[in-house]
C-alpha atoms as a PDB file:
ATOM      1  CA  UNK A   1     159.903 153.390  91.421  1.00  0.00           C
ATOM      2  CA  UNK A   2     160.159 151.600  95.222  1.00  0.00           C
ATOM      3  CA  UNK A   3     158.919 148.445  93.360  1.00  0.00           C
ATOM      4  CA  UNK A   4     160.980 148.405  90.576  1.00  0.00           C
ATOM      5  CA  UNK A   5     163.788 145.761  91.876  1.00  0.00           C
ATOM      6  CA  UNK A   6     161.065 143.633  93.485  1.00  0.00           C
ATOM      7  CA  UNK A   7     159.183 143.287  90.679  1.00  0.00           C
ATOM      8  CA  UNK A   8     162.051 142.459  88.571  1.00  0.00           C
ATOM      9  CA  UNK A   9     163.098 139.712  90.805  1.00  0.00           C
ATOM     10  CA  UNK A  10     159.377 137.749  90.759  1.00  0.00           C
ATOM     11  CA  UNK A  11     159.633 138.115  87.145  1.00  0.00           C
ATOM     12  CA  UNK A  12     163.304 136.477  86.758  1.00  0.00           C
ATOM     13  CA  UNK A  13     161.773 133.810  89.585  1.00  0.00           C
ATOM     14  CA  UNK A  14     158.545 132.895  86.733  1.00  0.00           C
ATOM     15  CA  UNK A  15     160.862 133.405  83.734  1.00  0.00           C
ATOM     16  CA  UNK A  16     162.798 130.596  85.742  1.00  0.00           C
ATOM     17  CA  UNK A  17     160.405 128.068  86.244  1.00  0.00           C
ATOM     18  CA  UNK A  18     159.160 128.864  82.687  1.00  0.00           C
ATOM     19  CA  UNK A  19     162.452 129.449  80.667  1.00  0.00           C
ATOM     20  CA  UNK A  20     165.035 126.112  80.815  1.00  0.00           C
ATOM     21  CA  UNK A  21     168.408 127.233  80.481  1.00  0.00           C
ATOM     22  CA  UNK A  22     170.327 128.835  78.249  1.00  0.00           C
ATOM     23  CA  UNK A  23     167.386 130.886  77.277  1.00  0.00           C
ATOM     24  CA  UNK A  24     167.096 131.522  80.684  1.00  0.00           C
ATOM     25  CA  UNK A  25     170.452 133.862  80.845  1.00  0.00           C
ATOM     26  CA  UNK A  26     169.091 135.902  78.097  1.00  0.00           C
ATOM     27  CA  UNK A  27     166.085 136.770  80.166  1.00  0.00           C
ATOM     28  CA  UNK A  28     168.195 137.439  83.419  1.00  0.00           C
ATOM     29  CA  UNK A  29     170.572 139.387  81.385  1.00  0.00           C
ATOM     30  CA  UNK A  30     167.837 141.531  80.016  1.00  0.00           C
ATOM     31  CA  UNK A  31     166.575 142.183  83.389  1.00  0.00           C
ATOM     32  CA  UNK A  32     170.170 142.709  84.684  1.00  0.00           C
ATOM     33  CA  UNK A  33     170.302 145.627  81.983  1.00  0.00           C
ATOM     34  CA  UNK A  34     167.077 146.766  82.333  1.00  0.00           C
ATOM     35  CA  UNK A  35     167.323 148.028  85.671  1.00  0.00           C
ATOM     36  CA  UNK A  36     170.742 149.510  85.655  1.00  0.00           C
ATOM     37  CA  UNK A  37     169.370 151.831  82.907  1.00  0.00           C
ATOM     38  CA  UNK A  38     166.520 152.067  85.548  1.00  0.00           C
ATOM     39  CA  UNK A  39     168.719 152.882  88.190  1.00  0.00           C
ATOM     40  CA  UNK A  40     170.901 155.534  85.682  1.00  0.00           C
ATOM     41  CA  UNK A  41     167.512 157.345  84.799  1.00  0.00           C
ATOM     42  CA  UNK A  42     166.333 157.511  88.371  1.00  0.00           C
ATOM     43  CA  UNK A  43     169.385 158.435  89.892  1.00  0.00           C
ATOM     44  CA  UNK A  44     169.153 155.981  92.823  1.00  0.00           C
ATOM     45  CA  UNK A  45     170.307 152.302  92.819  1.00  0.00           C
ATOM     46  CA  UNK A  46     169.284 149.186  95.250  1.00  0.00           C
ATOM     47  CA  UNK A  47     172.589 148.127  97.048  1.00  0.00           C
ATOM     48  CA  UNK A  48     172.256 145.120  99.116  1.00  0.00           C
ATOM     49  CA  UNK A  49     172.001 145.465 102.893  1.00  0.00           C
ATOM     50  CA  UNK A  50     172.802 148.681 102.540  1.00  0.00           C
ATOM     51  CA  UNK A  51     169.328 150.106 100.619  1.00  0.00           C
ATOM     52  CA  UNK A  52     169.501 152.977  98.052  1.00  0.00           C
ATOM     53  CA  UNK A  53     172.287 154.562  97.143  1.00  0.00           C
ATOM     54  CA  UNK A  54     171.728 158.530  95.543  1.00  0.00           C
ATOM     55  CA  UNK A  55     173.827 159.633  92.358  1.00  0.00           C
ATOM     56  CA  UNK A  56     174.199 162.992  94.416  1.00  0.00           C
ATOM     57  CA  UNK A  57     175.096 162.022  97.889  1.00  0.00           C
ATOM     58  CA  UNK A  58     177.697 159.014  97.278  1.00  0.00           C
ATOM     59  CA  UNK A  59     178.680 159.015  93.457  1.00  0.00           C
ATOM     60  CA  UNK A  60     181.384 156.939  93.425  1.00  0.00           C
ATOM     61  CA  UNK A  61     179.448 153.759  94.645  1.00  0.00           C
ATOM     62  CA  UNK A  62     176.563 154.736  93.022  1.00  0.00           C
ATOM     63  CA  UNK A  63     178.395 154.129  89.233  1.00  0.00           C
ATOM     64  CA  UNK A  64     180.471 151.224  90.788  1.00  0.00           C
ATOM     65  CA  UNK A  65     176.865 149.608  91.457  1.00  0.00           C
ATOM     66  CA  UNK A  66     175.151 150.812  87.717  1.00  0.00           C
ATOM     67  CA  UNK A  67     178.335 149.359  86.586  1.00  0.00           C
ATOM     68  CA  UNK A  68     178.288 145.755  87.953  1.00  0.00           C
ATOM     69  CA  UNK A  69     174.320 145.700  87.540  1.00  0.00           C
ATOM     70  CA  UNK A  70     175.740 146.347  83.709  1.00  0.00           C
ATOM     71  CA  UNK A  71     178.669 143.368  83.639  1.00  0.00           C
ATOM     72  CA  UNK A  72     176.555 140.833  85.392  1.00  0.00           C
ATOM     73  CA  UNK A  73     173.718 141.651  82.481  1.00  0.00           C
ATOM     74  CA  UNK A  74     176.724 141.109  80.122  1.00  0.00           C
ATOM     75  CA  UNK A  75     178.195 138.079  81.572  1.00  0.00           C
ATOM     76  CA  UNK A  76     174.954 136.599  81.483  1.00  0.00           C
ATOM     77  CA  UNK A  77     174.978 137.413  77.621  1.00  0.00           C
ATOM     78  CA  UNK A  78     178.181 135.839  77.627  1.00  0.00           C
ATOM     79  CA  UNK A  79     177.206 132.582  78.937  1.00  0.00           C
ATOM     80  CA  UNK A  80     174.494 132.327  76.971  1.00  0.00           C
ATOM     81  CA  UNK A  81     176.334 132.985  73.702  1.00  0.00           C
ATOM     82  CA  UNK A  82     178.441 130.271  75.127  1.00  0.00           C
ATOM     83  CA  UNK A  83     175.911 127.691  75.771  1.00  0.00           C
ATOM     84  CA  UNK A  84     174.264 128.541  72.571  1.00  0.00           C
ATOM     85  CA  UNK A  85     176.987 128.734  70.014  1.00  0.00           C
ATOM     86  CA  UNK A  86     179.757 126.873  72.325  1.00  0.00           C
ATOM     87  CA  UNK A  87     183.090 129.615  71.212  1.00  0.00           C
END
């Protein structure tokens, strides 16, 4: 599970060179989502500069991480239903 987040990041680096946008944001956003529901199953979650943060030890910032890994998957969404459709 240590290679989770680095492995997600090479990917979203390819799908970049390979994806143009605004298919592109669909990809990250899937990724984005992926590993919070990672992170929710595993009980730990990569915070930056700070390393992993445990569900049991620190709670509060735990969630508050899962959460934003959750609304930058959806803003991604967002944007892309944007770009796509243009709402």
């Amino acid at each position: 599970m240590r290679f989770v987040l680095p492995v997600l990041i090479v990917v979203g680096l390819l799908a970049a060179q390979l994806v143009k946008p605004p298919h592109i944001f669909l990809i990250l956003s899937i990724l984005s989502v992926s590993a919070a529901t990672v992170f929710t199953g595993t009980g730990k979650v990569w915070v930056r500069f700070n390393g992993w943060v445990y569900r049991a030890k620190e709670p509060g910032s735990f969630w508050g991480e899962v959460a934003a890994y959750f609304l930058v998957g959806l803003c991604f969404v967002g944007y892309f239903l944007y770009e796509i459709h243009g709402f």
